[in-house]
Protein backbone atom coordinates (compact mmCIF):
# COMPACT_ATOMS: atom_id res chain seq x y z
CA UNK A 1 -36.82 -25.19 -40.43
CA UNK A 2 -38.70 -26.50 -37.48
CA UNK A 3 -40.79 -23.64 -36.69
CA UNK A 4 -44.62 -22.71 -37.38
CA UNK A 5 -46.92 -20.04 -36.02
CA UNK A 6 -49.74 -23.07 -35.34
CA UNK A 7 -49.95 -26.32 -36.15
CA UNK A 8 -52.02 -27.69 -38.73
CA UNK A 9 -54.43 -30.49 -37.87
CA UNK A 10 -53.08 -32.99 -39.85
CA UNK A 11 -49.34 -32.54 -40.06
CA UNK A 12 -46.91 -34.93 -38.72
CA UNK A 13 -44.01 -32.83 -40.07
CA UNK A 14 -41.62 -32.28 -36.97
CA UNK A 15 -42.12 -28.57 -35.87
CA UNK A 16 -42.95 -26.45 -33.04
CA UNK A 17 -44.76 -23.01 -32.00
CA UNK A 18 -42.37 -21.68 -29.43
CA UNK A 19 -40.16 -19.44 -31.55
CA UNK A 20 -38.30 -18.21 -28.81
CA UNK A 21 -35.72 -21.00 -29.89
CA UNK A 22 -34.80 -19.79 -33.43
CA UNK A 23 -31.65 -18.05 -32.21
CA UNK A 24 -30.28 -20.70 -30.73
CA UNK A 25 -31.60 -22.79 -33.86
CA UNK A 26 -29.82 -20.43 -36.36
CA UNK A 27 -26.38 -20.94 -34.09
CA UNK A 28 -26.71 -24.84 -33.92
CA UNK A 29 -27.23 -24.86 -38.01
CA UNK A 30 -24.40 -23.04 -38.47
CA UNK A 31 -22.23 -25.32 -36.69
CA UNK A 32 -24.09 -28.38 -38.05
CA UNK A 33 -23.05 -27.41 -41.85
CA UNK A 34 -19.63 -26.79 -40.97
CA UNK A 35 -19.42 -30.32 -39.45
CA UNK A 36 -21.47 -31.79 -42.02
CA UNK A 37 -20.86 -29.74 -45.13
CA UNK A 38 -17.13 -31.18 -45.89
CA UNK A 39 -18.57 -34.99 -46.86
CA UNK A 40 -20.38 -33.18 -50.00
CA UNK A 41 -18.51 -31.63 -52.61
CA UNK A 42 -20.87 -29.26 -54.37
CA UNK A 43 -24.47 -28.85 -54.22
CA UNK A 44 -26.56 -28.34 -56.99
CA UNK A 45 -29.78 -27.46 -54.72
CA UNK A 46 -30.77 -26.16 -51.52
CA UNK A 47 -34.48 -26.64 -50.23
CA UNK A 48 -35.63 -24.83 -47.04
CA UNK A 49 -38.80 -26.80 -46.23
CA UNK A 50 -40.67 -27.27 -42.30
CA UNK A 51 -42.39 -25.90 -40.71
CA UNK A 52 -43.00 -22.63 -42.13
CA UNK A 53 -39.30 -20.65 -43.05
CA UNK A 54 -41.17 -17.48 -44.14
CA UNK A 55 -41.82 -17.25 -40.04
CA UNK A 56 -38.23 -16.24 -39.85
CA UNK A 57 -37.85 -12.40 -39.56
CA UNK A 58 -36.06 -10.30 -42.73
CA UNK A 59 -32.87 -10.33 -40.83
CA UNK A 60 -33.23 -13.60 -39.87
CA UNK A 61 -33.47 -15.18 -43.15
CA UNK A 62 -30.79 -13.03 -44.26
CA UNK A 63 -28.44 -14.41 -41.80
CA UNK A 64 -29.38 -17.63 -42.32
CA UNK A 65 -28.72 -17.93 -46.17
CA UNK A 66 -25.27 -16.04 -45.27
CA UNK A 67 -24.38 -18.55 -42.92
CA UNK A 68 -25.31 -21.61 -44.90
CA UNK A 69 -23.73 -19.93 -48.09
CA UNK A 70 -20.48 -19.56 -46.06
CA UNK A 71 -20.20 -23.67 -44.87
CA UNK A 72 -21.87 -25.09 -48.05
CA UNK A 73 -20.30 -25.00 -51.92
CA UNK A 74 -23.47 -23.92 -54.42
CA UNK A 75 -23.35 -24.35 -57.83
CA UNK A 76 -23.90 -21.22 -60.01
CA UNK A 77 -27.37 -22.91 -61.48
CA UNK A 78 -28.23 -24.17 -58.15
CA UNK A 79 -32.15 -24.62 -57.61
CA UNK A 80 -32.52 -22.45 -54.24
CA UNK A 81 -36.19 -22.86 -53.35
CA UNK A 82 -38.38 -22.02 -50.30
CA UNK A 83 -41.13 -23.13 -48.64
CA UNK A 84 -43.70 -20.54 -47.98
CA UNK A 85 -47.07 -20.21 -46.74
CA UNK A 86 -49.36 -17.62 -48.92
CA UNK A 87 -50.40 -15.36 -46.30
CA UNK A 88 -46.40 -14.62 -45.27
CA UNK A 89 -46.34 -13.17 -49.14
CA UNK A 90 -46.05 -9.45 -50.02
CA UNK A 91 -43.90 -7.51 -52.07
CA UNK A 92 -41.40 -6.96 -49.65
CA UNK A 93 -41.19 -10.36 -48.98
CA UNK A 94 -40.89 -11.37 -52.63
CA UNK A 95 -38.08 -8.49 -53.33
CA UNK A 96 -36.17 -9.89 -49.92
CA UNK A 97 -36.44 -13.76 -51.31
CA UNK A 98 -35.21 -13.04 -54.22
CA UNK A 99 -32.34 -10.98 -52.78
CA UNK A 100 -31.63 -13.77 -51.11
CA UNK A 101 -30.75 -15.64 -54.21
CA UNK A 102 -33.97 -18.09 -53.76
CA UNK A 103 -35.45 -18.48 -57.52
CA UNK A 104 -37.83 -21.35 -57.02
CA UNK A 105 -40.61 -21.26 -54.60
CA UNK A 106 -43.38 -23.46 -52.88
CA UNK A 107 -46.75 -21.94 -51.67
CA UNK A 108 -48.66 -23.87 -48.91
CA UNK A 109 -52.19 -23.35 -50.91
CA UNK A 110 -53.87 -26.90 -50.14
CA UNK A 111 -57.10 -25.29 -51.49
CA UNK A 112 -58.80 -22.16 -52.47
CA UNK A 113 -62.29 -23.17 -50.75
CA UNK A 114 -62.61 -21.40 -47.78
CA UNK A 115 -64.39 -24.88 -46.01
CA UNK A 116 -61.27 -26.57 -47.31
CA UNK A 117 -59.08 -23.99 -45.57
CA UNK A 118 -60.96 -23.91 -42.63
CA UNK A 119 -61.29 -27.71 -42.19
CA UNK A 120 -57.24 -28.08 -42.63
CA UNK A 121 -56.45 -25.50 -39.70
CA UNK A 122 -55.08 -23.02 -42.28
CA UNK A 123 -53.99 -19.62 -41.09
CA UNK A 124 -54.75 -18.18 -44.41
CA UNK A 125 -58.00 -17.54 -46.52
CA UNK A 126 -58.94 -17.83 -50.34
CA UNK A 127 -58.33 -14.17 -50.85
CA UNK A 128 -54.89 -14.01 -49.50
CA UNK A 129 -53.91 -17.01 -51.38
CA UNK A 130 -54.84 -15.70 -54.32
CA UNK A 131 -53.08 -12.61 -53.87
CA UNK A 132 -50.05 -14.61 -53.28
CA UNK A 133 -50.17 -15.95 -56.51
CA UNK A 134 -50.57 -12.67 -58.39
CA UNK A 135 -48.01 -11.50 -56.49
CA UNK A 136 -45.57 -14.54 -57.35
CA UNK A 137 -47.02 -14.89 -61.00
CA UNK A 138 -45.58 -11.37 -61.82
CA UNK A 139 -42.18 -11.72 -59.87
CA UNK A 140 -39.15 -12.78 -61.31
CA UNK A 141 -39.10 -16.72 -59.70
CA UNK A 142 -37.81 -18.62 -62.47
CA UNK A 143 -40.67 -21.16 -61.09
CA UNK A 144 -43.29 -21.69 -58.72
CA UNK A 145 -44.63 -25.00 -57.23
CA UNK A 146 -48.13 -25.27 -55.54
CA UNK A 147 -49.01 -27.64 -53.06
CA UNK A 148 -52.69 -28.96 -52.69
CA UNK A 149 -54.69 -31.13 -50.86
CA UNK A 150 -57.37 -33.10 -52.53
CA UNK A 151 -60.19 -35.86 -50.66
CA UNK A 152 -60.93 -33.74 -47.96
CA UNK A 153 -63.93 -34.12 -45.99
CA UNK A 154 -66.92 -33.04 -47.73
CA UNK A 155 -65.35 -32.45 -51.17
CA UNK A 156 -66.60 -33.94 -54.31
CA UNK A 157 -65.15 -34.47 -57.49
CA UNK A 158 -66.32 -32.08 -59.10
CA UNK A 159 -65.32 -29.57 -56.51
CA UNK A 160 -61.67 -30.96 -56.69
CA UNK A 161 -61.50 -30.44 -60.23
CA UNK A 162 -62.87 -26.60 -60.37
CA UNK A 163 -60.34 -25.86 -57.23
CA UNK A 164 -57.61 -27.37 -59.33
CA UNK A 165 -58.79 -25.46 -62.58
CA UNK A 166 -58.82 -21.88 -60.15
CA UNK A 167 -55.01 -22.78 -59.55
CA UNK A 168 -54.17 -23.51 -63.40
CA UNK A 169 -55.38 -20.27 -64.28
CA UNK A 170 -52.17 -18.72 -62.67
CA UNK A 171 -49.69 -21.18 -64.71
CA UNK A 172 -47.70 -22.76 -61.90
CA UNK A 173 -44.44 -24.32 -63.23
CA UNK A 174 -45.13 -27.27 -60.86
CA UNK A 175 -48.06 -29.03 -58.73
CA UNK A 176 -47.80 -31.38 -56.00
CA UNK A 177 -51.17 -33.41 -55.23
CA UNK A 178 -51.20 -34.95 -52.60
CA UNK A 179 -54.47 -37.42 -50.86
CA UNK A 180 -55.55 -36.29 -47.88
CA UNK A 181 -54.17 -39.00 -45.44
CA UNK A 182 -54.86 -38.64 -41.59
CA UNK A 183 -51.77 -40.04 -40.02
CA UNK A 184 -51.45 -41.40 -35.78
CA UNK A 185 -50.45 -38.99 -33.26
CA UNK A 186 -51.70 -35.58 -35.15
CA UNK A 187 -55.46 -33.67 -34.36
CA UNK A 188 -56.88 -35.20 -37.46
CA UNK A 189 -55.64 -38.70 -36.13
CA UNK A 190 -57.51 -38.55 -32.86
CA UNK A 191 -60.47 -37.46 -34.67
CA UNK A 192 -60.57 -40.50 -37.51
CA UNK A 193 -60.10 -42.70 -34.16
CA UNK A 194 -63.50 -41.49 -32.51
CA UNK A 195 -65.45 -41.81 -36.04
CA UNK A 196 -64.73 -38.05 -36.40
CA UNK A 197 -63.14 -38.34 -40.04
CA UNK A 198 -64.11 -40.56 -42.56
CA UNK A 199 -61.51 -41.58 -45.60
CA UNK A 200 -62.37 -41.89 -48.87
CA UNK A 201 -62.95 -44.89 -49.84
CA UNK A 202 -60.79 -47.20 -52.54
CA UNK A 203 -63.18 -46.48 -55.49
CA UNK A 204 -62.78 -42.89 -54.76
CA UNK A 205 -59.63 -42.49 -53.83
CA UNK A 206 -59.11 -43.93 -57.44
CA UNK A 207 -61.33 -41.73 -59.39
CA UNK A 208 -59.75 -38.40 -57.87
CA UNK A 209 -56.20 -39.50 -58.42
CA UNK A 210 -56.97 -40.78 -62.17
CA UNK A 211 -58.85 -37.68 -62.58
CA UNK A 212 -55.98 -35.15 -61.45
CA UNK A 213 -53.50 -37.26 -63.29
CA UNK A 214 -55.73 -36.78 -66.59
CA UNK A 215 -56.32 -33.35 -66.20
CA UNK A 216 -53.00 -32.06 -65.83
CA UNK A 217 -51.39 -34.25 -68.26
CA UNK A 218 -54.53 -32.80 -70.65
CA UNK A 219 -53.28 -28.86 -69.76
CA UNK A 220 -49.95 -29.77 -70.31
CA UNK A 221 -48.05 -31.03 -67.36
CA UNK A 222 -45.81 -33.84 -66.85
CA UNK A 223 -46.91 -36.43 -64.64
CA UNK A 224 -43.64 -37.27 -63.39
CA UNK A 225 -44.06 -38.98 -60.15
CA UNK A 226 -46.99 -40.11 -58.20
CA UNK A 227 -48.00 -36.81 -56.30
CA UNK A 228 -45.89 -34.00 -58.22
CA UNK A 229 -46.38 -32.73 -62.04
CA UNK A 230 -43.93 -30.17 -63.82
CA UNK A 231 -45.12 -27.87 -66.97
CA UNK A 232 -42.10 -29.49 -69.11
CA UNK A 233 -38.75 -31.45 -67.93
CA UNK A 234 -36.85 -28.42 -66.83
CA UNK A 235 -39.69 -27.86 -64.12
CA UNK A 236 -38.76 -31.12 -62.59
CA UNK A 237 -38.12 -30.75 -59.19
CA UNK A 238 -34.19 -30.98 -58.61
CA UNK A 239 -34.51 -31.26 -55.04
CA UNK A 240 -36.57 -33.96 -54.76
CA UNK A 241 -35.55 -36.26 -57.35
CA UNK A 242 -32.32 -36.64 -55.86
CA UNK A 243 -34.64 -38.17 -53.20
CA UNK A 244 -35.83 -40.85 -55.62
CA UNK A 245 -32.91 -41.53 -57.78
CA UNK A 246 -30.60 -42.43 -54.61
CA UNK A 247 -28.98 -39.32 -55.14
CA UNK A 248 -26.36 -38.47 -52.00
CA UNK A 249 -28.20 -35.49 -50.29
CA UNK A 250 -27.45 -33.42 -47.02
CA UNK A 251 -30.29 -32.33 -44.14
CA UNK A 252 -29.56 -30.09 -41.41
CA UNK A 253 -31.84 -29.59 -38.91
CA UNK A 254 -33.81 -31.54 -36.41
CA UNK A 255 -35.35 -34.37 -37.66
CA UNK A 256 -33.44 -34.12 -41.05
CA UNK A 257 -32.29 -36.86 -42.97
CA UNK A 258 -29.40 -37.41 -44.84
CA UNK A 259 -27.97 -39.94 -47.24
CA UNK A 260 -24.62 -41.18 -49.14
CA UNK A 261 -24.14 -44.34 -51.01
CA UNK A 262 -25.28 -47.16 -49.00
CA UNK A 263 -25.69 -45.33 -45.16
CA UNK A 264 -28.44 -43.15 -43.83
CA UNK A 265 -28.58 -41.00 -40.61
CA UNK A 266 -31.62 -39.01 -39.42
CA UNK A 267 -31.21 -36.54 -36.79
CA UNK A 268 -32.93 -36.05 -33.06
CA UNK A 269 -36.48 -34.78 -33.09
CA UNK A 270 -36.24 -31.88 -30.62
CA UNK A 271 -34.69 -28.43 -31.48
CA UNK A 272 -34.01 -28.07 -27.80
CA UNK A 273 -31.65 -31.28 -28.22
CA UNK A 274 -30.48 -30.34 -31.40
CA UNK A 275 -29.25 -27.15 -30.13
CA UNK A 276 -27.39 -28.94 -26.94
CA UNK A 277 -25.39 -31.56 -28.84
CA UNK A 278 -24.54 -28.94 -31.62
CA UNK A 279 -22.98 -26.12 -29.01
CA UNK A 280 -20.99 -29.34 -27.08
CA UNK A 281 -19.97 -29.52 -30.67
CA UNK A 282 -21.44 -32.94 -30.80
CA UNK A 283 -23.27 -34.39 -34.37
CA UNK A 284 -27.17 -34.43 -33.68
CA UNK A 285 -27.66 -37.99 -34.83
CA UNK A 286 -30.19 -40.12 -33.56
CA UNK A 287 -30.00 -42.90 -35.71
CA UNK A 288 -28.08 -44.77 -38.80
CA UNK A 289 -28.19 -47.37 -40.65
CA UNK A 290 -25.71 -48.82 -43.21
CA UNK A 291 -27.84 -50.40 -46.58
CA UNK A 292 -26.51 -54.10 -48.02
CA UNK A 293 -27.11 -54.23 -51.81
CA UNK A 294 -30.21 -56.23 -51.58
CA UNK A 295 -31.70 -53.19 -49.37
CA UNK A 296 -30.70 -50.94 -51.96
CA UNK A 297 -31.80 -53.17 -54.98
CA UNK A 298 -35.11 -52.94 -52.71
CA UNK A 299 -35.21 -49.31 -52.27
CA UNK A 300 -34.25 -48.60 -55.70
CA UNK A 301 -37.72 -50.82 -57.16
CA UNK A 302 -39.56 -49.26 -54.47
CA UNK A 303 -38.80 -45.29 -55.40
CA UNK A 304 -38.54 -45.82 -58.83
CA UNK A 305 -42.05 -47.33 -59.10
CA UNK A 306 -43.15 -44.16 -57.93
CA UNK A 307 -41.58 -41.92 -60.66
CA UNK A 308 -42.50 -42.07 -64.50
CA UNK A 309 -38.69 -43.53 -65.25
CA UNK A 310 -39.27 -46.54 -63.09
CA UNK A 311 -36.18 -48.94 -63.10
CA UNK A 312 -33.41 -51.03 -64.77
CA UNK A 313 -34.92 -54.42 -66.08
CA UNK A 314 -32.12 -55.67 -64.17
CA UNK A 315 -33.28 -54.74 -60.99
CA UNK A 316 -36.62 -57.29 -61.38
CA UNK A 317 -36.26 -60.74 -59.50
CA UNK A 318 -35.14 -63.39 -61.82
CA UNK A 319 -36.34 -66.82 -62.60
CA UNK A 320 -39.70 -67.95 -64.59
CA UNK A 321 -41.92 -66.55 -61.87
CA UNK A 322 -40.44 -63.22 -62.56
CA UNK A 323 -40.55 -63.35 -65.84
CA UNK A 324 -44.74 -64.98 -65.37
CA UNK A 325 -45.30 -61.75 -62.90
CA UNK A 326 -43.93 -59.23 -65.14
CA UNK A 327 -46.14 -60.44 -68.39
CA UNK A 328 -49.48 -60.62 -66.04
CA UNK A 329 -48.41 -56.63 -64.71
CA UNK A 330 -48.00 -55.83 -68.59
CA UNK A 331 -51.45 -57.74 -69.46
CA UNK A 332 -52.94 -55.85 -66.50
CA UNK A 333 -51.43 -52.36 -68.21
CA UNK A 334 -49.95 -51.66 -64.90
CA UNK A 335 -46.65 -51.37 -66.18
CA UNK A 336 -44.71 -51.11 -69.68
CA UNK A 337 -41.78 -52.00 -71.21
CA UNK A 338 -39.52 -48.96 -72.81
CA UNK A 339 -36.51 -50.00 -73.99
CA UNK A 340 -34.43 -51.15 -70.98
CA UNK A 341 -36.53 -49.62 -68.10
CA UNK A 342 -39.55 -51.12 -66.60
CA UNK A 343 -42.30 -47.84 -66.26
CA UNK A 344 -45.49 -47.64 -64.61
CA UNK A 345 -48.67 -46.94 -66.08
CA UNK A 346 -51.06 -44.53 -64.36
CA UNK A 347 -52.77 -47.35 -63.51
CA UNK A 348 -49.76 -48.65 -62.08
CA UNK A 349 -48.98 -45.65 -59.99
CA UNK A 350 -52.40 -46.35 -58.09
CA UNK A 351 -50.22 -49.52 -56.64
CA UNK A 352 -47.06 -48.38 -55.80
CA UNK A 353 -47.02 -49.78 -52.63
CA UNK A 354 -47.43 -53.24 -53.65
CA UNK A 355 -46.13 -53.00 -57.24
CA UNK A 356 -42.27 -53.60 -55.95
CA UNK A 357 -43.38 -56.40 -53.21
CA UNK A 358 -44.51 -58.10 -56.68
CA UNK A 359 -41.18 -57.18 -58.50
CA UNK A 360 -38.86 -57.69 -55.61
CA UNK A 361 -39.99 -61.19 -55.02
């Protein structure tokens, strides 16, 4: 859902301001899921991410879960979530959502400091976030993820870890944590480039994540990949697991991606594009590629790293130098052994990105 009332400062999510397009959006969609929904069978979730989809009017989110309901086959225990940003929440909102057969839902918190919230562009403030929360807390949404930011300019550790506790106090189902990062071609990235923003550095980007990870896994949650924690299993986030696992998934939208075994397609980055190719009845693809086995066996170290489950033993390189890598990870307690899967440690989860270049080798 490519649409957003303003940009925040450090997004590189594709989206845009001009709203004027979402009819013509809402018509292209439709036709994209009837082109696109026959390669899936059934789907057992449906995420509507951005951009911000609570931008969308009542009638207009109405129509859009009609049409998507009509070209796409839901399961009956399908996790049906949306994205939302706290200050689009009331309780006409909430009773509409879950009208509309949502019964999982993200709120765009990122912090309840109002420097945070002002540093990060947000159009909301601490009070209406919180009020959000009540508001979700006592609604019927079988669960409710938060997002939130943590490393932002200015914070300390200890202010990290009171933010977080404010959050905890309303029992989200699941967290995502994410570092702040400042990435090229956003606000914030034209800023770091002048000296503007300065990134934490590697002891304390270390401290904060080991600190989150034992905090929540202290109250109860379930650190289950490197940014997202779930109060028990059945919190897990369906959606994106499949993400991890090499599950076959379906985006719609511009700049979606989509997968099935062994090829990947992403589509154009424009909505005004998107909505030309769709009404000459033409697939919005800008790019594919197919995957060879070793690209998967690849892929497959490299996502699973990131996840508490890690991967097959099997999937490890070979050879005595494998076998002399793997024993100095273990003696480094970077990774374990369970059975037949090779797990990260916490520890290990700090090197994701170069944990697989180690295992792949």
């Amino acid at each position: 859902m490519p649409f957003c009332l303003r940009k925040c400062p450090y997004c590189d999510f594709y989206s845009v301001t001009d709203l004027s397009w979402v009819a013509g959006w809402l018509d292209a969609l439709g036709v994209e899921a009837r082109l696109r929904g026959g390669l899936f069978d059934c789907f057992d979730s449906l995420y509507l991410g951005g951009g911000t989809p609570t931008v969308l009017d009542d009638r207009q989110l109405a129509d859009l879960m009609a049409g998507l309901r009509g070209e796409l086959r839901l399961s009956d225990d399908a996790e049906v979530t949306i994205e939302t940003n706290p200050d689009d929440i009331n309780p006409e909102k909430i009773a509409l959502l879950l009208d509309l057969g949502f019964n999982r839902i993200s709120l765009g918190v990122q912090s309840l400091d109002e420097d945070d919230l002002k540093f990060l562009g947000r159009r909301h403030d601490a009070r209406q976030t919180v009020r959000a929360l009540e508001l979700v807390r006592g609604s019927e949404f079988s669960s409710m993820s938060v997002d939130l930011i943590y490393g932002i300019e200015g914070q300390s550790l200890s202010g990290w870890l009171e933010n977080l506790d404010r959050v905890l106090q309303f029992m989200p189902e699941h967290l995502s944590c994410y570092q702040m990062t400042v990435e090229e071609g956003t606000p914030f990235g034209a800023l770091r480039a002048k000296g503007g923003i300065m990134p934490l550095g590697e002891e304390e980007e270390r401290d904060f994540f080991l600190a989150t990870s034992e905090t929540l896994e202290a109250r109860g949650y379930l650190h289950y990949e490197i940014s997202n924690f779930a109060r028990g299993p059945t919190h897990i986030s369906r959606h994106n697991s499949k993400y991890w696992r090499h599950a076959p998934y379906l985006g719609l939208g511009p700049g979606a991606h989509s997968f099935r075994p062994n090829v990947r397609w992403w589509n154009v980055r424009s909505v005004e594009d998107y909505c030309r190719l769709l009404a000459n009845g033409e697939v919005p693809v800008e790019e594919s590629e197919t995957l060879s086995l070793e690209q998967v066996r690849l892929e497959e170290i490299y996502l699973g790293m990131r996840t508490k489950d890690g991967i097959d033993l099997r999937s490890v390189a070979g050879g005595s130098n494998g076998a002399a890598v793997l024993k100095d990870l273990q003696d480094a307690g970077v990774v374990r052994i369970c059975g037949s899967r090779l797990l990260p440690t916490r520890e290990g989860f700090l090197l994701a990105d170069s944990l697989p270049m180690l295992l792949s080798d």
